[in-house]
Protein backbone atom coordinates (compact mmCIF):
# COMPACT_ATOMS: atom_id res chain seq x y z
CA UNK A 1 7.64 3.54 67.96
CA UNK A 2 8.70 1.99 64.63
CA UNK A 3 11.97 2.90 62.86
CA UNK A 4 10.90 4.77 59.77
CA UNK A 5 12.65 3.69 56.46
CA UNK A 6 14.66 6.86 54.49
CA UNK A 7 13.83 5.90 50.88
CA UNK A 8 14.33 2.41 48.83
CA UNK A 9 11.39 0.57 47.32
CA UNK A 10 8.72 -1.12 49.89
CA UNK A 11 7.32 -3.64 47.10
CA UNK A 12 9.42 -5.86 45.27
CA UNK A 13 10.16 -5.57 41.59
CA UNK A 14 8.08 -7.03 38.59
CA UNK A 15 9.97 -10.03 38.02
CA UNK A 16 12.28 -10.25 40.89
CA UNK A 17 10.48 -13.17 42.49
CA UNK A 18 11.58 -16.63 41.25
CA UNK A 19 9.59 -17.59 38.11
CA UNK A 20 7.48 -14.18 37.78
CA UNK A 21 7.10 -12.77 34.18
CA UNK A 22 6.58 -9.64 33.20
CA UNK A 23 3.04 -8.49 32.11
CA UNK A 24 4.46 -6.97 28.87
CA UNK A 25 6.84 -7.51 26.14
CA UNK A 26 9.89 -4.79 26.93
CA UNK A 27 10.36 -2.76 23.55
CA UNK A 28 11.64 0.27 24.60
CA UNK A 29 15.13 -1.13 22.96
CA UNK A 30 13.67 -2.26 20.04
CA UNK A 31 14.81 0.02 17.11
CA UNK A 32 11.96 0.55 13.87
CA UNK A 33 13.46 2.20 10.87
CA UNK A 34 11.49 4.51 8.64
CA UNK A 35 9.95 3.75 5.82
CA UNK A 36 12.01 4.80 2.78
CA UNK A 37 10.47 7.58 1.16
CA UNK A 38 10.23 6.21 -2.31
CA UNK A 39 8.13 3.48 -0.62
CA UNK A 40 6.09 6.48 1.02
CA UNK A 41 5.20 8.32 -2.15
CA UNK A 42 1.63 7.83 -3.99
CA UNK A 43 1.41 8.06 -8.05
CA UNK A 44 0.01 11.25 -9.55
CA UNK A 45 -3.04 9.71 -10.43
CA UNK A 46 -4.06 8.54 -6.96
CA UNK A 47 -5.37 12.07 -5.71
CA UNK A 48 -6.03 13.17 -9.37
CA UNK A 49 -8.67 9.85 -9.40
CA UNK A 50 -9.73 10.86 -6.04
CA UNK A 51 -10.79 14.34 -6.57
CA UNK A 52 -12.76 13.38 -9.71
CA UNK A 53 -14.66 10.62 -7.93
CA UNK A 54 -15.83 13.17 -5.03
CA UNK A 55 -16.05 15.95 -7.70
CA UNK A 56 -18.86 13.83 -9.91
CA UNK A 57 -20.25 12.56 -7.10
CA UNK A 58 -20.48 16.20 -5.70
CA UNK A 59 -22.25 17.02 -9.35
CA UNK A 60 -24.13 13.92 -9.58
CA UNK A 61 -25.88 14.27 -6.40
CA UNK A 62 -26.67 18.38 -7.53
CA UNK A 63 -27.74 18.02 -10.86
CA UNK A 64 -30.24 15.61 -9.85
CA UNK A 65 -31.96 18.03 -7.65
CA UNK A 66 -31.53 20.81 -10.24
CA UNK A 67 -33.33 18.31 -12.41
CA UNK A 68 -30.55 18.53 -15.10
CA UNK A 69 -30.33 14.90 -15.45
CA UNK A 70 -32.16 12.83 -17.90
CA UNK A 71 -35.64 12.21 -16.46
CA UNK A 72 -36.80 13.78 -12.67
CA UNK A 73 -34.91 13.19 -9.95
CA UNK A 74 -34.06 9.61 -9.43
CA UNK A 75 -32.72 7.72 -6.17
CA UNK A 76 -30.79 6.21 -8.70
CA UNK A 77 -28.93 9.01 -9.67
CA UNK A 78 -28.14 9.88 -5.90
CA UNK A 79 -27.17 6.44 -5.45
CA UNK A 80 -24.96 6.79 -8.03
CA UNK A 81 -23.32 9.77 -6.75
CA UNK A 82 -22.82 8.45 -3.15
CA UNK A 83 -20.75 5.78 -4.99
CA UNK A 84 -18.61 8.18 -6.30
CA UNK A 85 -18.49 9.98 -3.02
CA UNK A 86 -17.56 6.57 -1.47
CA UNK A 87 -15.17 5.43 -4.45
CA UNK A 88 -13.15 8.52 -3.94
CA UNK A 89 -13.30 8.24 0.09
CA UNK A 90 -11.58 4.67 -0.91
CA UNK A 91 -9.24 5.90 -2.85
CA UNK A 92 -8.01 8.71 -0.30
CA UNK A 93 -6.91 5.95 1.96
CA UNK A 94 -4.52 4.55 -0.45
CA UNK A 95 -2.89 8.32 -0.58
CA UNK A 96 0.59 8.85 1.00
């Protein structure tokens, strides 16, 4: 019968063989700092802009089905408020 091993590794180790590289840049000791929070911080008028742009688009899209818009309901006027739906969707990626 066999002598059984007590612990240790069977397979070699990544890299331990003459001219193998590893599969992965090491970063584990890499350090990132943090971004300053000054650098962090959004202007007042970023989520003021954004919550008027989803607020008339929000209205836009309403009054045209109330019919409170010049003329009957448009596609135009829906159009128009998916822009500002989408305009204000922009703009709340910009927000830190």
């Amino acid at each position: 019968m066999p002598e059984r091993r007590k612990g240790g590794r069977v397979t070699p180790k990544a890299g331990s063989r003459p001219g193998a590289r590893p599969s992965a840049p090491d970063t584990r000791g890499r350090y990132t700092p943090p971004i300053p929070r000054e650098e962090r911080v959004s202007p007042t008028w970023v989520p003021v802009l954004m919550f008027i742009l989803l607020g008339l688009g929000v209205v836009t899209i309403v009054f045209n089905y109330l019919n409170l818009l010049p003329g009957d309901a448009d596609n135009k006027y829906l159009l128009l408020g998916l822009v500002f739906i989408t305009a204000g969707f922009i703009t709340a990626t910009n927000f830190h």
